[in-house]
N, C-alpha and C. Protein backbone atom coordinates (compact mmCIF):
# COMPACT_ATOMS: atom_id res chain seq x y z
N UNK A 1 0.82 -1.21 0.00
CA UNK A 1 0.00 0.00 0.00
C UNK A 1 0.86 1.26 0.00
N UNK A 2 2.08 1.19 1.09
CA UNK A 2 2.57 2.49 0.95
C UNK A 2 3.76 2.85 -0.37
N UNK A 3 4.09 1.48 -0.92
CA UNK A 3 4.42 1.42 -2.48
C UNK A 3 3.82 2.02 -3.30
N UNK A 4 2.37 2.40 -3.58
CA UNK A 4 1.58 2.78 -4.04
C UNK A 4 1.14 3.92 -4.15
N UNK A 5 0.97 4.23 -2.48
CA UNK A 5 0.87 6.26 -2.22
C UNK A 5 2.48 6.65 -2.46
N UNK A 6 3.54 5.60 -2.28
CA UNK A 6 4.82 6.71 -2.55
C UNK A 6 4.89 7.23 -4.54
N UNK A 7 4.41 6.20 -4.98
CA UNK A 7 5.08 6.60 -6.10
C UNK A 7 3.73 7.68 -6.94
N UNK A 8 2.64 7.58 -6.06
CA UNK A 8 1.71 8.41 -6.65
C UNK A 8 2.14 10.19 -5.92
N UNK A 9 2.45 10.00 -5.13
CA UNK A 9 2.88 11.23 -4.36
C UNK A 9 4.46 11.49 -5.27
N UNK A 10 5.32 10.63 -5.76
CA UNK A 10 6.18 11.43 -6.42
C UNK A 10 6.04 11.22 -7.74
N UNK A 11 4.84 11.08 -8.61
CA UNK A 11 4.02 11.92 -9.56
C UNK A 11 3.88 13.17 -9.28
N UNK A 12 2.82 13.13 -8.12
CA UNK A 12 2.84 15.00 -7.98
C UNK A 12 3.46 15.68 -7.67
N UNK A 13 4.64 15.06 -7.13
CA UNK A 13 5.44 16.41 -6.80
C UNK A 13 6.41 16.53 -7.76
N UNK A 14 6.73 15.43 -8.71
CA UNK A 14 7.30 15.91 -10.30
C UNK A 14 6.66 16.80 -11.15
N UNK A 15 5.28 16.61 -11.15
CA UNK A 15 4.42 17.36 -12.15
C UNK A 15 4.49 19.17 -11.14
N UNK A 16 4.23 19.18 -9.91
CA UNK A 16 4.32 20.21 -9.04
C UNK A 16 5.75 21.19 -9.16
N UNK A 17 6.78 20.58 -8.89
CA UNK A 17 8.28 21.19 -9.57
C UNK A 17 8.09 21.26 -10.70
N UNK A 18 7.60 20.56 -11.69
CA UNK A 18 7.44 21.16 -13.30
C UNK A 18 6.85 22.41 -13.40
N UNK A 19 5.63 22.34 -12.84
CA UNK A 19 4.74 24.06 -12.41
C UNK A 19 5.46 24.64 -11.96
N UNK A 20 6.23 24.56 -10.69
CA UNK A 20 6.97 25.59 -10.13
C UNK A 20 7.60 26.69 -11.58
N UNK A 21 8.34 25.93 -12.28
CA UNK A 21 9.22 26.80 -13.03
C UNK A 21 8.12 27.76 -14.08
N UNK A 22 6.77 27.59 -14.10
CA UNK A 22 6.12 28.49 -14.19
C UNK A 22 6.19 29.99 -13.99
N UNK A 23 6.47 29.81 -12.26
CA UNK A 23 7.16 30.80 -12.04
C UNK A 23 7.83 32.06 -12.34
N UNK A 24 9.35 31.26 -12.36
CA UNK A 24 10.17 32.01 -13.11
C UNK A 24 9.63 32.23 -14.64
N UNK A 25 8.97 31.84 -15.60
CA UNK A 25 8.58 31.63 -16.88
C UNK A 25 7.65 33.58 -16.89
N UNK A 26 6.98 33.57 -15.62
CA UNK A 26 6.22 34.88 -15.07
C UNK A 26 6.69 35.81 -14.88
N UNK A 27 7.85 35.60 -14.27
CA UNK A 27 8.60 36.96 -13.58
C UNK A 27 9.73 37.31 -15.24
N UNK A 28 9.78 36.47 -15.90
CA UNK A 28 10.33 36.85 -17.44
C UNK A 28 9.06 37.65 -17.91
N UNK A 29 8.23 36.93 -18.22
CA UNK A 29 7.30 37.59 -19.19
C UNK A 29 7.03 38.85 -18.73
N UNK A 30 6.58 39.35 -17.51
CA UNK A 30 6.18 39.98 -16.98
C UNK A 30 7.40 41.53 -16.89
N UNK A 31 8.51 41.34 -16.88
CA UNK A 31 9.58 42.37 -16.93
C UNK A 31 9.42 42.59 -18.60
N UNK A 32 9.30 41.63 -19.23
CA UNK A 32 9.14 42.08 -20.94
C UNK A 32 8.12 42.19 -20.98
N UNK A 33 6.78 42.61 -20.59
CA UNK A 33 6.21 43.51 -20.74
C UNK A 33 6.03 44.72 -19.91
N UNK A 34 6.78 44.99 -18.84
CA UNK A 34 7.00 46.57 -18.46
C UNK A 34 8.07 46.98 -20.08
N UNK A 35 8.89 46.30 -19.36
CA UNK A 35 10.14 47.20 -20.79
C UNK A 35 9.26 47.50 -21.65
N UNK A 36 8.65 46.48 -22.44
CA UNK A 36 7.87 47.23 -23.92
C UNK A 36 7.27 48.35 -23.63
N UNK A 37 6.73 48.23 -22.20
CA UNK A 37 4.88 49.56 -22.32
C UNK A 37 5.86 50.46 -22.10
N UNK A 38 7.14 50.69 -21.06
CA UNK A 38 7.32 51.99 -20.63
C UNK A 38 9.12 52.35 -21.33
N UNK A 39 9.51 51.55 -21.84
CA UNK A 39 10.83 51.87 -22.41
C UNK A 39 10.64 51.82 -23.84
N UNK A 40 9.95 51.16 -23.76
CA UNK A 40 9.61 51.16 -26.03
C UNK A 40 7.90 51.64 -26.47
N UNK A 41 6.98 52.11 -25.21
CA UNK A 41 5.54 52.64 -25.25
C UNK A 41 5.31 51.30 -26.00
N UNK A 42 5.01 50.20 -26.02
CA UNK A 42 4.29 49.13 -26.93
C UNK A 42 3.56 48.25 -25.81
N UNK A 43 2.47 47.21 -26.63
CA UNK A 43 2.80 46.78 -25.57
C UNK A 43 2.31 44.94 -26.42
N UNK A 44 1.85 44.24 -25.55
CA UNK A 44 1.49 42.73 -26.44
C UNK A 44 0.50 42.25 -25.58
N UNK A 45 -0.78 41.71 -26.08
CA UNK A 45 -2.18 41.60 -25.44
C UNK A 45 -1.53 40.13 -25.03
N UNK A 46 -0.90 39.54 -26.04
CA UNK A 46 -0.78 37.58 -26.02
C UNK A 46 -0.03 37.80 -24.94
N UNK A 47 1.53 38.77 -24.31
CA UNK A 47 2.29 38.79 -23.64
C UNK A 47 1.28 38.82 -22.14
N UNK A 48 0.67 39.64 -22.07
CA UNK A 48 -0.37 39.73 -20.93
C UNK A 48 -1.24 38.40 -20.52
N UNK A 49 -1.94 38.23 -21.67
CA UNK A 49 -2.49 36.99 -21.46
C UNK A 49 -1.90 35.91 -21.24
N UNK A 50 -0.90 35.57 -21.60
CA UNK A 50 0.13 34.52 -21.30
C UNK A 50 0.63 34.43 -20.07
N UNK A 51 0.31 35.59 -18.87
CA UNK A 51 0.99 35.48 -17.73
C UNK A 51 -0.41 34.60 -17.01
N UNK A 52 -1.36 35.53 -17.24
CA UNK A 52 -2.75 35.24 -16.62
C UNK A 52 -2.82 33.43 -16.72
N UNK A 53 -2.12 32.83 -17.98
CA UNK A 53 -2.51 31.51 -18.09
C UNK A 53 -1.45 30.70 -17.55
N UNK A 54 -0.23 31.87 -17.38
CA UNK A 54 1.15 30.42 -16.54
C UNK A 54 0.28 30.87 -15.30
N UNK A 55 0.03 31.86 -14.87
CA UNK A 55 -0.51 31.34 -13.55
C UNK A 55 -1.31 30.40 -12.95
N UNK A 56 -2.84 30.40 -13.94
CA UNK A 56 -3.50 30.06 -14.34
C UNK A 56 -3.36 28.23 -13.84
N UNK A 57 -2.13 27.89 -14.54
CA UNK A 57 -1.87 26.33 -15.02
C UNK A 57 -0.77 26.29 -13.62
N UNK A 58 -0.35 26.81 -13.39
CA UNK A 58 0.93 26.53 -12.26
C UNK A 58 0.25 26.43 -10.60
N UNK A 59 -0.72 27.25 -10.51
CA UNK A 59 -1.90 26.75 -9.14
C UNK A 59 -2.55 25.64 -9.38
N UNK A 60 -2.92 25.15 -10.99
CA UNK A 60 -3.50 24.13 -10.77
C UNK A 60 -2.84 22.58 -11.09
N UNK A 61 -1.43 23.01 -11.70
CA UNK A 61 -0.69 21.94 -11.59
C UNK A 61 -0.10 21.53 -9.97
N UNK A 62 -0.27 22.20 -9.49
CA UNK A 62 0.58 22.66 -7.80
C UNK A 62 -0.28 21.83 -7.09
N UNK A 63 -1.39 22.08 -7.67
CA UNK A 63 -2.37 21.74 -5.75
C UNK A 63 -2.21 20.45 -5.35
N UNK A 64 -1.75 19.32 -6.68
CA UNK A 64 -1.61 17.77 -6.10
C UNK A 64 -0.78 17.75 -4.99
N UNK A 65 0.54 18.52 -5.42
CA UNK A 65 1.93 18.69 -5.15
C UNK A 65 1.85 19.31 -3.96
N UNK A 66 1.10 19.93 -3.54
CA UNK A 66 0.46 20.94 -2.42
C UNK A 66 -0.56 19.62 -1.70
N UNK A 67 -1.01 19.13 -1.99
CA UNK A 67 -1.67 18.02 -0.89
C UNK A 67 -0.71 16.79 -0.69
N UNK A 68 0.57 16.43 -1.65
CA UNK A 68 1.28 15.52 -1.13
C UNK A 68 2.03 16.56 -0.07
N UNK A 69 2.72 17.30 0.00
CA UNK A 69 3.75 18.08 0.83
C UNK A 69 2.74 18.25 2.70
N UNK A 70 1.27 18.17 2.17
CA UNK A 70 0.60 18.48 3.27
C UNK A 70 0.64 20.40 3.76
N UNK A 71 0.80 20.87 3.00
CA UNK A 71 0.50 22.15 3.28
C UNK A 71 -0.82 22.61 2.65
N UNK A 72 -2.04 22.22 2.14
CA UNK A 72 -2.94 22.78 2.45
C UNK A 72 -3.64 23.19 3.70
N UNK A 73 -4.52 24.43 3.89
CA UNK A 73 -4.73 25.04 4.13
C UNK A 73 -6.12 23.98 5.64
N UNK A 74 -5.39 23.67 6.93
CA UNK A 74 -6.43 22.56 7.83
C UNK A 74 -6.06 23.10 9.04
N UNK A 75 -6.85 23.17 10.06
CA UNK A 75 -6.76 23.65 11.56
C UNK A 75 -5.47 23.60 11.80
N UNK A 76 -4.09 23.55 11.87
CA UNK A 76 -3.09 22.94 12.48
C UNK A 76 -3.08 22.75 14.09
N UNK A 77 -3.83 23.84 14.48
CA UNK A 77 -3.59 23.76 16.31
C UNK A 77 -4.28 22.28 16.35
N UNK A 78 -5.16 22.01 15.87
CA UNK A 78 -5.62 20.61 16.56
C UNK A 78 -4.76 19.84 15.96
N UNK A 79 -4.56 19.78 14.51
CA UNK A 79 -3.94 18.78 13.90
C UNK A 79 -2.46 18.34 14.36
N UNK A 80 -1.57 19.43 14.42
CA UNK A 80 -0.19 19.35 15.04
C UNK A 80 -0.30 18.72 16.29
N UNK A 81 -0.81 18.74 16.94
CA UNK A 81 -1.22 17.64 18.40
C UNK A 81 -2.19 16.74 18.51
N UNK A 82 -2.81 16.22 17.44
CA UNK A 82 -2.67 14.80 17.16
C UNK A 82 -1.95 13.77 17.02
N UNK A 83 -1.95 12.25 17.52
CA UNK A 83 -1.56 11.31 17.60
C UNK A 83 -1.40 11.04 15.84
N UNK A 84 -0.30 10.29 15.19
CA UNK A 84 -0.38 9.56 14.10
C UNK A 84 -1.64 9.01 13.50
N UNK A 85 -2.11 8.42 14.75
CA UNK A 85 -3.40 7.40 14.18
C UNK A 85 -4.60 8.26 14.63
N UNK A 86 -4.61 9.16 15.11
CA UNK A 86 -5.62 10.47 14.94
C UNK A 86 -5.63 11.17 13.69
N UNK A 87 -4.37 11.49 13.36
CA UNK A 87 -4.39 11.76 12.01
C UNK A 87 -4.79 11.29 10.59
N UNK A 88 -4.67 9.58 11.13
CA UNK A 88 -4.78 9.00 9.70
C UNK A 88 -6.20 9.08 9.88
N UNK A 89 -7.11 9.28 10.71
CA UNK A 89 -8.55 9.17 10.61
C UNK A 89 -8.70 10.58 10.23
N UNK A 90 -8.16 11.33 10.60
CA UNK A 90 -8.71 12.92 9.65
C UNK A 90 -8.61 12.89 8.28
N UNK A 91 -7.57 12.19 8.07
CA UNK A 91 -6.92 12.40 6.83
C UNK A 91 -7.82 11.42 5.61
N UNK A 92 -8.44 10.11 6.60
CA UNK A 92 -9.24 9.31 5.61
C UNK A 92 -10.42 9.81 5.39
N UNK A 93 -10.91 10.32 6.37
CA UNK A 93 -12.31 10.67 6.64
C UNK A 93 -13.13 12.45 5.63
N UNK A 94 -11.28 12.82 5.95
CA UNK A 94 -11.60 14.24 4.96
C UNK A 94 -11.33 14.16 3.75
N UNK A 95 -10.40 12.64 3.29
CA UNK A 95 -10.54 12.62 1.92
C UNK A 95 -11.61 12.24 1.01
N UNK A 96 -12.39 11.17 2.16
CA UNK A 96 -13.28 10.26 1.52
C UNK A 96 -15.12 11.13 1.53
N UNK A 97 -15.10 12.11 2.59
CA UNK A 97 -16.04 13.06 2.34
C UNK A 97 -15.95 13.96 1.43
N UNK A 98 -14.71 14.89 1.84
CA UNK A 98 -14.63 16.08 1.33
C UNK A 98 -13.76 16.02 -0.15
N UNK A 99 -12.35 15.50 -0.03
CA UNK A 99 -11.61 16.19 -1.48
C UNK A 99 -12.03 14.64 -2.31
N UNK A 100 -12.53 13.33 -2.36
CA UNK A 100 -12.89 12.85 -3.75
C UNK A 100 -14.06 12.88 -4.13
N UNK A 101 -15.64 13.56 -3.94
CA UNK A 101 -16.72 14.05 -4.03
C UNK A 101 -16.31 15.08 -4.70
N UNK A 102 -15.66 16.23 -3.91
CA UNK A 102 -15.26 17.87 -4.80
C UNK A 102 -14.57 17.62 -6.09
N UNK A 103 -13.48 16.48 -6.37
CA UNK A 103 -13.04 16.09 -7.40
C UNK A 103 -13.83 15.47 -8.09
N UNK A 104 -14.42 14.30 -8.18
CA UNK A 104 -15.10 13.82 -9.05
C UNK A 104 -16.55 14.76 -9.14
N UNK A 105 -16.92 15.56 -8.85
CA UNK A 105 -17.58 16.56 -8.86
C UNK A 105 -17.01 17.52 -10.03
N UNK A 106 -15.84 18.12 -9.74
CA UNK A 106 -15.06 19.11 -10.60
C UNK A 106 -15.03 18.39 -12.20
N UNK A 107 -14.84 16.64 -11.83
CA UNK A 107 -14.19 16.46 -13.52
C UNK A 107 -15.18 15.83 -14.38
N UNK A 108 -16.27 15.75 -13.70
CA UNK A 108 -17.82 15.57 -14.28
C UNK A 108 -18.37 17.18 -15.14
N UNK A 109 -17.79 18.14 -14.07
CA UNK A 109 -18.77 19.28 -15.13
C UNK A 109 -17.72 20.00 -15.43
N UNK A 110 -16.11 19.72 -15.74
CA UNK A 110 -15.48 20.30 -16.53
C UNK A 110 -15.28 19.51 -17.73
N UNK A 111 -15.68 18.15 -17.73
CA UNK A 111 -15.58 17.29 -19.05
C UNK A 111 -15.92 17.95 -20.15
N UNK A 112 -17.53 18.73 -19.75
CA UNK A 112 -18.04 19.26 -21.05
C UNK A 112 -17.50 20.31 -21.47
N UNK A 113 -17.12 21.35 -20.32
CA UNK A 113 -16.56 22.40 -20.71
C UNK A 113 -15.45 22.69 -21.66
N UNK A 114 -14.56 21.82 -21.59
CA UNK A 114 -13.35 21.38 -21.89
C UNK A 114 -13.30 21.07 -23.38
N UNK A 115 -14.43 19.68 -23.57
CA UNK A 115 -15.23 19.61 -24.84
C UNK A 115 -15.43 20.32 -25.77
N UNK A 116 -16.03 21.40 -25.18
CA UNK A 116 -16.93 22.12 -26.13
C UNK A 116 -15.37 23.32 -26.37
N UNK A 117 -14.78 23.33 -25.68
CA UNK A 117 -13.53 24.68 -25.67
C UNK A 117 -12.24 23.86 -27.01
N UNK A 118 -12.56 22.84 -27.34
CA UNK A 118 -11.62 21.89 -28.70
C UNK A 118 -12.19 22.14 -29.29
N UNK A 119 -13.73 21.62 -29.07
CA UNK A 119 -14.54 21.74 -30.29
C UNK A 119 -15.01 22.65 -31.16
N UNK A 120 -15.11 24.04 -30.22
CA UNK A 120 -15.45 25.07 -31.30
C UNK A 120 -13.86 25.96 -31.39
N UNK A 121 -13.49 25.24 -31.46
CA UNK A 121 -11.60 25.81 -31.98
C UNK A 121 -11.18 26.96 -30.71
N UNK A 122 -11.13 27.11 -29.30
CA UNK A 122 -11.58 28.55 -29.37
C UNK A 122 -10.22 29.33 -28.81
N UNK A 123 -10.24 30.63 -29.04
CA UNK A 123 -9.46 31.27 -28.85
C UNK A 123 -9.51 32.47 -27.86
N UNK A 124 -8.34 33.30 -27.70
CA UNK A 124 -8.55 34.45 -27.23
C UNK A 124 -9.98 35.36 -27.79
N UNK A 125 -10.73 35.72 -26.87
CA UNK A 125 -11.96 37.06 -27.07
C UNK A 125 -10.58 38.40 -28.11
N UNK A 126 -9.66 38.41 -27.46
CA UNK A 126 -9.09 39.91 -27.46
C UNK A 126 -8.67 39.45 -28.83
N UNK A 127 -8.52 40.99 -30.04
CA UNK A 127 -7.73 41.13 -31.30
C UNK A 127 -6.08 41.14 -30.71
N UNK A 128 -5.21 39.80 -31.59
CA UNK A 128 -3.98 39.69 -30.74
C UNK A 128 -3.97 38.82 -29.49
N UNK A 129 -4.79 38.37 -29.30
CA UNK A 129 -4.71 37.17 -27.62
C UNK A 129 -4.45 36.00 -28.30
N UNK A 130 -4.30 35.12 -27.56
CA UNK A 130 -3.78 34.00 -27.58
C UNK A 130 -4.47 33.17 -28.58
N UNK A 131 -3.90 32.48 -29.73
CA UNK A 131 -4.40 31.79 -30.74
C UNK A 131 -5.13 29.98 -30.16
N UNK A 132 -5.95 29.65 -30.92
CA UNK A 132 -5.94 28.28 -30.59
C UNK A 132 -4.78 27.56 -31.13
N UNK A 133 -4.59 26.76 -29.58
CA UNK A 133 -5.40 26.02 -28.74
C UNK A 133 -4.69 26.35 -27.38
N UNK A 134 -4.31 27.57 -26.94
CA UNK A 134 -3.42 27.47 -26.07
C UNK A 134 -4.84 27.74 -25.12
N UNK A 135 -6.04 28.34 -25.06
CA UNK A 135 -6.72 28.64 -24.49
C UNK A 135 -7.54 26.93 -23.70
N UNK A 136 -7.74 26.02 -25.16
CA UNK A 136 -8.26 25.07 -25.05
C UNK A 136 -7.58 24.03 -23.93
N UNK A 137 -6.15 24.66 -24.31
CA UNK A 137 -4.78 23.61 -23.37
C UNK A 137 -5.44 23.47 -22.00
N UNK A 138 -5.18 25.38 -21.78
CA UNK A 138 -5.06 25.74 -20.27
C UNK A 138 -6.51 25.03 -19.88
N UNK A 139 -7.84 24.77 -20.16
CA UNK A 139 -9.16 24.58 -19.79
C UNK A 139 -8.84 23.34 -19.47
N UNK A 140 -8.02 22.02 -20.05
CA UNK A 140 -7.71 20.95 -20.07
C UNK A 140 -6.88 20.64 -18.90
N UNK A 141 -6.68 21.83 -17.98
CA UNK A 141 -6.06 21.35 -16.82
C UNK A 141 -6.48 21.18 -16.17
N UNK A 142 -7.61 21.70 -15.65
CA UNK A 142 -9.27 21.62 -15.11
C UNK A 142 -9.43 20.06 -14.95
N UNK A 143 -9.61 19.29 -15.72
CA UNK A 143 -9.92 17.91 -15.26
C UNK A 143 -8.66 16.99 -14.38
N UNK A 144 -7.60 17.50 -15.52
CA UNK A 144 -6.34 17.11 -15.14
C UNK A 144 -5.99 16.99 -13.85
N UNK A 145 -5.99 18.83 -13.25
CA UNK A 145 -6.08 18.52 -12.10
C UNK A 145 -6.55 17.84 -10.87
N UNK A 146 -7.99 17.62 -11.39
CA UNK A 146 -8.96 16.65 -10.60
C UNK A 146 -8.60 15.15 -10.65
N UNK A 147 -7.86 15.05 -11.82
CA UNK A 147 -7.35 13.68 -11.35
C UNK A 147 -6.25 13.43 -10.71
N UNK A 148 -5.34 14.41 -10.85
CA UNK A 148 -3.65 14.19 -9.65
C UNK A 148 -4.55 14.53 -8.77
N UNK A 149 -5.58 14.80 -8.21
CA UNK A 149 -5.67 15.33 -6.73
C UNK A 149 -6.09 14.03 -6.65
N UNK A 150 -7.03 13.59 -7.19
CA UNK A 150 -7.71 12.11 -6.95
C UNK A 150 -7.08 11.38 -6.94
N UNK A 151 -6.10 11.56 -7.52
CA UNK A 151 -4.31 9.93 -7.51
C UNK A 151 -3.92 10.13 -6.04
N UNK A 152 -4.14 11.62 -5.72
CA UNK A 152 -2.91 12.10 -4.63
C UNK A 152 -3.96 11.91 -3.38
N UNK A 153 -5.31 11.80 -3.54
CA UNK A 153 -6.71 11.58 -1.97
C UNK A 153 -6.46 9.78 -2.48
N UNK A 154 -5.98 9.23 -3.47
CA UNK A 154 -6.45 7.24 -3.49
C UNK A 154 -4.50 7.35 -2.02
N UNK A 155 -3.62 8.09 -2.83
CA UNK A 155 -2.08 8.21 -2.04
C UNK A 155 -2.59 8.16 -0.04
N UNK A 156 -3.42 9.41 -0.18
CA UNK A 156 -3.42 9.64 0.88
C UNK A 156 -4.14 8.34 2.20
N UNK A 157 -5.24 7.91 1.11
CA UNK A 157 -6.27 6.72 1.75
C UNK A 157 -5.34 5.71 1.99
N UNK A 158 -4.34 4.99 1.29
CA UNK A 158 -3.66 4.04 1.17
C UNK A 158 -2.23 4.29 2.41
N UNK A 159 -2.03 5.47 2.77
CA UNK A 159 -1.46 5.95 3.77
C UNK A 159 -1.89 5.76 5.21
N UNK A 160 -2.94 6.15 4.97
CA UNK A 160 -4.01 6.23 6.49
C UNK A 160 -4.57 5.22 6.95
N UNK A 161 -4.96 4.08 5.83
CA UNK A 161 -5.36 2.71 6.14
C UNK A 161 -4.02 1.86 6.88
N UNK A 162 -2.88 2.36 5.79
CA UNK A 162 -1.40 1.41 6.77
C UNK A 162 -1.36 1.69 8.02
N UNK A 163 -1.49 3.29 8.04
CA UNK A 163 -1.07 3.68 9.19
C UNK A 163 -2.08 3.24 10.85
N UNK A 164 -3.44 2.74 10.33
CA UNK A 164 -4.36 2.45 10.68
C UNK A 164 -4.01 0.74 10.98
N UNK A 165 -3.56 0.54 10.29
CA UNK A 165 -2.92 -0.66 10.63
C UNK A 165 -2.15 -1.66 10.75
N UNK A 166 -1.46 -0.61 11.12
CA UNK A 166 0.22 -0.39 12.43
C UNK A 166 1.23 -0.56 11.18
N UNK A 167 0.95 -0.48 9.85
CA UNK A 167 2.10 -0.81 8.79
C UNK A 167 3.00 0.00 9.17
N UNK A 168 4.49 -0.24 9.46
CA UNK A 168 5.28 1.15 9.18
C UNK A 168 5.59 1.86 8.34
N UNK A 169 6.38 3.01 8.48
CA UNK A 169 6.35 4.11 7.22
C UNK A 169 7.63 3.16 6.67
């Protein structure tokens, strides 16, 4: 079992360091477009929009990577003074209510969305924004994501059950 959550947990945190360099990819784009607007008065709608979408894709490539590391966002005062096996019952109990319902929730009504964003070719609204399919890409992370989180809540269950019964780490 814990063969199983390890190597699904270092999926996400490969795909999560891949996002990271998003990042830096931002803080480039983003200095080339000050320079253009205020050292050359120009400026680039795609350059703009292109930041909006590394961001865009880098929170939602992250969040698996962000629930293996365990830094989402949970009481810590109670949690930090919990027992191990107190924990693994939070941890089963909040995956199996809360984050694989919200996921399989999310990748049920982004299927269509997603769909229909290939299907009718689509592109930037703005004259100059982003051509297809980069728009269609970014929408396609939407499910994506719902499934590393769902690899990374099956990681977490398979954790909490060992730990539940007495497997060691």
């Amino acid at each position: 079992m814990r063969t199983l959550a390890n190597r699904i947990t270092r999926l996400n945190r490969a795909v999560g360091l891949a996002a990271a360099w998003l990042a830096l990819a931002m803080v480039l784009v983003t200095t080339l477009v000050v320079v253009q607007r205020y050292w050359f008065a120009s400026g680039s709608i795609r350059l703009q929009e292109s930041i909006t979408v590394m961001h865009g894709v880098m929170f939602m490539l992250a969040a698996a990577y962000t629930l293996a590391a365990g830094d989402h966002v949970r009481v810590d005062v109670f949690y930090s003074r919990m027992t191990p096996r107190q924990r693994a019952w939070v941890n089963l109990l909040g995956t199996l209510v809360l984050l694989l319902p919200f996921c399989g929730f999310l990748l049920v009504v982004s299927t269509d969305y997603v769909a229909t964003s290939w299907q009718i070719r689509e592109a930037s609204q703005e004259a100059g924004g982003l051509p297809y399919p980069l728009p269609a890409l970014v929408k396609s992370c939407i499910p994506l994501t719902a499934g590393l989180l769902m690899l990374q809540g099956l990681a977490l269950l398979l954790d909490s059950v060992a730990t539940l019964r007495g497997v060691p780490e």
